[in-house]
N, C-alpha and C. Protein backbone atom coordinates (compact mmCIF):
# COMPACT_ATOMS: atom_id res chain seq x y z
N UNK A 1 43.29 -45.90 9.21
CA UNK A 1 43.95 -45.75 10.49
C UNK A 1 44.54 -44.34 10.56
N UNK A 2 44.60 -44.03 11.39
CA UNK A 2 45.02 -42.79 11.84
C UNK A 2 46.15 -42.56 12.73
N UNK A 3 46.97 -41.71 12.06
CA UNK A 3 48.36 -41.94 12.75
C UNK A 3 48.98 -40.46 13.88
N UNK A 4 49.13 -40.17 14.84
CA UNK A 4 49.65 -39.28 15.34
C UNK A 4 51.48 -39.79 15.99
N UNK A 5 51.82 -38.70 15.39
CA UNK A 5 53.13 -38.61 15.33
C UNK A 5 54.05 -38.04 16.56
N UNK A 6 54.52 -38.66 17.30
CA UNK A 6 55.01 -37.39 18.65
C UNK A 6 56.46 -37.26 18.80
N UNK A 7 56.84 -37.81 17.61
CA UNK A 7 58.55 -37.63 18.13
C UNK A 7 59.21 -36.35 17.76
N UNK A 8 60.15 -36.37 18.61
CA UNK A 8 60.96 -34.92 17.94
C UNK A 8 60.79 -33.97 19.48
N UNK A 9 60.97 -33.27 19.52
CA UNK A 9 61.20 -32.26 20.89
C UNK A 9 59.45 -31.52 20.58
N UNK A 10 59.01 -31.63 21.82
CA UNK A 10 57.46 -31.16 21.49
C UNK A 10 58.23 -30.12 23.04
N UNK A 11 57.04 -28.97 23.36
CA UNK A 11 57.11 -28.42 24.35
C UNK A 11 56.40 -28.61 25.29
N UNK A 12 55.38 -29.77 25.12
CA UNK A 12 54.85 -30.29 26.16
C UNK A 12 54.87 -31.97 26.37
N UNK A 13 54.38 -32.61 27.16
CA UNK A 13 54.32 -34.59 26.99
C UNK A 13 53.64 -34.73 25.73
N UNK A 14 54.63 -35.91 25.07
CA UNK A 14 54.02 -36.14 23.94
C UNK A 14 52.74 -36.95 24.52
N UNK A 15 51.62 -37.06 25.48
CA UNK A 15 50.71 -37.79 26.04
C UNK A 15 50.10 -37.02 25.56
N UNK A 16 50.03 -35.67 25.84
CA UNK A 16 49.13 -34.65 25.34
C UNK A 16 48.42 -35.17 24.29
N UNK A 17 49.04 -34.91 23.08
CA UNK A 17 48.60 -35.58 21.13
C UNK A 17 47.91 -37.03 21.51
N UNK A 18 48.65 -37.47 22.11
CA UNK A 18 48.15 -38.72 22.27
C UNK A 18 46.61 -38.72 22.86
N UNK A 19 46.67 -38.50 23.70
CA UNK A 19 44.92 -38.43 24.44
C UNK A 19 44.32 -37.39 23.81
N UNK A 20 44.73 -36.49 23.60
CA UNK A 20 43.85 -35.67 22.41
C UNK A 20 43.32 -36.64 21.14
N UNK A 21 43.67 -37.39 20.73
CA UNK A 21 43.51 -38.30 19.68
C UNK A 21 42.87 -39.28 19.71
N UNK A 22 42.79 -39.93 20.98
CA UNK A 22 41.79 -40.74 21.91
C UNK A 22 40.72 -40.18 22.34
N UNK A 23 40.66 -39.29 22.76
CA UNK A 23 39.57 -38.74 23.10
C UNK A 23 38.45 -37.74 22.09
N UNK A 24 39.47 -37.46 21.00
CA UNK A 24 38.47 -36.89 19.73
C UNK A 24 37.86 -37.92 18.46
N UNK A 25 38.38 -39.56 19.11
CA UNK A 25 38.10 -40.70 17.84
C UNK A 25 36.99 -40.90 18.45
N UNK A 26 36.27 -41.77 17.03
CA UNK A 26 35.21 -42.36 17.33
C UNK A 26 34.99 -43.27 17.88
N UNK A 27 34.40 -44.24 18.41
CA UNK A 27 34.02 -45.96 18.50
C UNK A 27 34.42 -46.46 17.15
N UNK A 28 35.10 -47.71 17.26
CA UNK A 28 34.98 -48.59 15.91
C UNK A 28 36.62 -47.65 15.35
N UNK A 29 37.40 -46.14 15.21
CA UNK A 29 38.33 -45.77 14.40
C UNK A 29 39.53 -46.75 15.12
N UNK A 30 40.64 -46.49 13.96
CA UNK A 30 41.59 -46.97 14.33
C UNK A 30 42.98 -46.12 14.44
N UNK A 31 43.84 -45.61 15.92
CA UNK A 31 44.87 -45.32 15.71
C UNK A 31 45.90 -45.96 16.15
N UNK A 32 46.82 -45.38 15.36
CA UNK A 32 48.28 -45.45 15.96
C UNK A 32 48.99 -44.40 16.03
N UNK A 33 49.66 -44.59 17.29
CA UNK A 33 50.75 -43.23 18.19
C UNK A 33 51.82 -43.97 18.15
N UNK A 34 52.81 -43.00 17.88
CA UNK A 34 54.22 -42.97 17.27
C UNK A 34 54.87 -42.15 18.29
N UNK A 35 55.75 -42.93 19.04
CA UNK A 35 56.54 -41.92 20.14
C UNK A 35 57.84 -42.77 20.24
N UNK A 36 58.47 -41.99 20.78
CA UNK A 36 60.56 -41.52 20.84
C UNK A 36 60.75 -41.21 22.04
N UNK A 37 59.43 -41.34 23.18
CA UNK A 37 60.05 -40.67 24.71
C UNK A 37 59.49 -42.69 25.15
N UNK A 38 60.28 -43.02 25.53
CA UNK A 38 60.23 -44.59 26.60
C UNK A 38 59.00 -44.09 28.03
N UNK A 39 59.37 -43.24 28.55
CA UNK A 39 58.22 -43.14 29.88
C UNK A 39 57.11 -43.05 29.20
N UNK A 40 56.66 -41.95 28.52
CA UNK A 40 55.03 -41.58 28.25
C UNK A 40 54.80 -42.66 27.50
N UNK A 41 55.61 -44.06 26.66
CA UNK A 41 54.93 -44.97 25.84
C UNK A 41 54.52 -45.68 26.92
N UNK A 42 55.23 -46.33 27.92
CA UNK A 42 54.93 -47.05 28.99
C UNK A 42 53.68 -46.63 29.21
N UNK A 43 53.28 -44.78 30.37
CA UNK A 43 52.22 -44.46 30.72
C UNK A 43 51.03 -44.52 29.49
N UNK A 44 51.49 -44.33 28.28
CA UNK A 44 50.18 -44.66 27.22
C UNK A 44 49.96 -46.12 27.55
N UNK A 45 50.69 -47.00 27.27
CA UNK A 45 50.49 -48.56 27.27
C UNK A 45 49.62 -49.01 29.19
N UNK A 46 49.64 -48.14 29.76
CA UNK A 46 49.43 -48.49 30.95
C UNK A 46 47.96 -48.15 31.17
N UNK A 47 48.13 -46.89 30.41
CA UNK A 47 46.66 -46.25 30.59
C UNK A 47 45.58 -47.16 29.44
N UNK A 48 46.04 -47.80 28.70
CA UNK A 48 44.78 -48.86 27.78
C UNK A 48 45.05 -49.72 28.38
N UNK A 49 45.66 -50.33 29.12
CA UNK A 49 45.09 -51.26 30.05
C UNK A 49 44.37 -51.35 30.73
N UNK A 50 44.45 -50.42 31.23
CA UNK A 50 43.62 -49.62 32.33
C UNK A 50 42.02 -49.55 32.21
N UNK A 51 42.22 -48.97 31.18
CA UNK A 51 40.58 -49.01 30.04
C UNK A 51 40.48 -50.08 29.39
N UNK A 52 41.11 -50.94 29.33
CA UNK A 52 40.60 -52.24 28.44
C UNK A 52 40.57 -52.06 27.05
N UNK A 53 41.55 -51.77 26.46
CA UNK A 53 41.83 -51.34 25.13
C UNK A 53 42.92 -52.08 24.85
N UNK A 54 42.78 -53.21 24.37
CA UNK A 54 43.96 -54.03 23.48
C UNK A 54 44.71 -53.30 22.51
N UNK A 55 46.10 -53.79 22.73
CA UNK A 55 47.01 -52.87 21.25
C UNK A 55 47.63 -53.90 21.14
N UNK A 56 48.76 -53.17 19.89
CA UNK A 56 49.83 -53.99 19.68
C UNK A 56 51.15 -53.04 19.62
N UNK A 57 52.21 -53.16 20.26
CA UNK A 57 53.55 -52.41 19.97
C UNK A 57 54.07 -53.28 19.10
N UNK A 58 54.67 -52.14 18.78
CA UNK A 58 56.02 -52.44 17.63
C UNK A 58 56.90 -51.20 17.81
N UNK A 59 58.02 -51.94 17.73
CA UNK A 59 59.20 -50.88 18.34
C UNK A 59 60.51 -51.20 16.64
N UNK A 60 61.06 -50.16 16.91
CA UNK A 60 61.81 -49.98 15.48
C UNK A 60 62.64 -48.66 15.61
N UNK A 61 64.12 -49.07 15.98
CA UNK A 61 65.36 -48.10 16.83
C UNK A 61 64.45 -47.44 17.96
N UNK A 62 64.89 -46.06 17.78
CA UNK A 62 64.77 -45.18 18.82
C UNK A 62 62.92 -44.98 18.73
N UNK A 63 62.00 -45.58 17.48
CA UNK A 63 60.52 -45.80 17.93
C UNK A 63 60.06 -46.06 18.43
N UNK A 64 58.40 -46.68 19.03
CA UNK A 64 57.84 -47.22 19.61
C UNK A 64 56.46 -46.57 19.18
N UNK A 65 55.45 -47.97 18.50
CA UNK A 65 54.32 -47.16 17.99
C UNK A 65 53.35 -48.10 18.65
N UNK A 66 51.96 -47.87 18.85
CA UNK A 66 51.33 -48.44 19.27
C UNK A 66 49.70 -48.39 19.06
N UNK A 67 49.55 -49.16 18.42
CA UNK A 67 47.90 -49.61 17.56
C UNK A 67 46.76 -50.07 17.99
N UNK A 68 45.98 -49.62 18.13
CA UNK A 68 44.57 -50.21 18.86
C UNK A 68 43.33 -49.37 18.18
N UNK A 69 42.09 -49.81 18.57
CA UNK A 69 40.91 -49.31 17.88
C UNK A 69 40.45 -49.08 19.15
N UNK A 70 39.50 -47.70 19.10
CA UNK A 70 38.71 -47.09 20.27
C UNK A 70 37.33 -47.80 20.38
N UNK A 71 37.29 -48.25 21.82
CA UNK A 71 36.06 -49.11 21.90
C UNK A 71 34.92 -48.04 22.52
């Protein structure tokens, strides 16, 4: 699994890393995105719906990570 990390003060949306990471996996890999901003987890979680990409959250304090495999 493959993990991208976005917390911490980035200078751009942590969505950025995120769809960069989605969009450079294969079919069949597996990641998980790790974010600390509440809106862009929502808009990530909204946007695999969207596409039909099952996950799973798990949230843990100020975390929120979220796991799925690229179909």
């Amino acid at each position: 699994m493959k993990t991208i990390n976005t917390c911490g003060k980035l200078p751009y949306s942590p969505l950025i890393p995120a769809i960069k990471a989605l969009c450079d996996a294969n079919k069949g890999d597996k990641l998980e995105i790790i974010m600390d901003d509440a809106t862009a987890f929502s808009d990530l979680k909204e946007y695999l719906s969207e596409v039909k990409i099952g996950f799973r959250e798990i949230y843990d304090g100020e975390q929120m990570t979220v796991q799925f495999t690229v179909k």
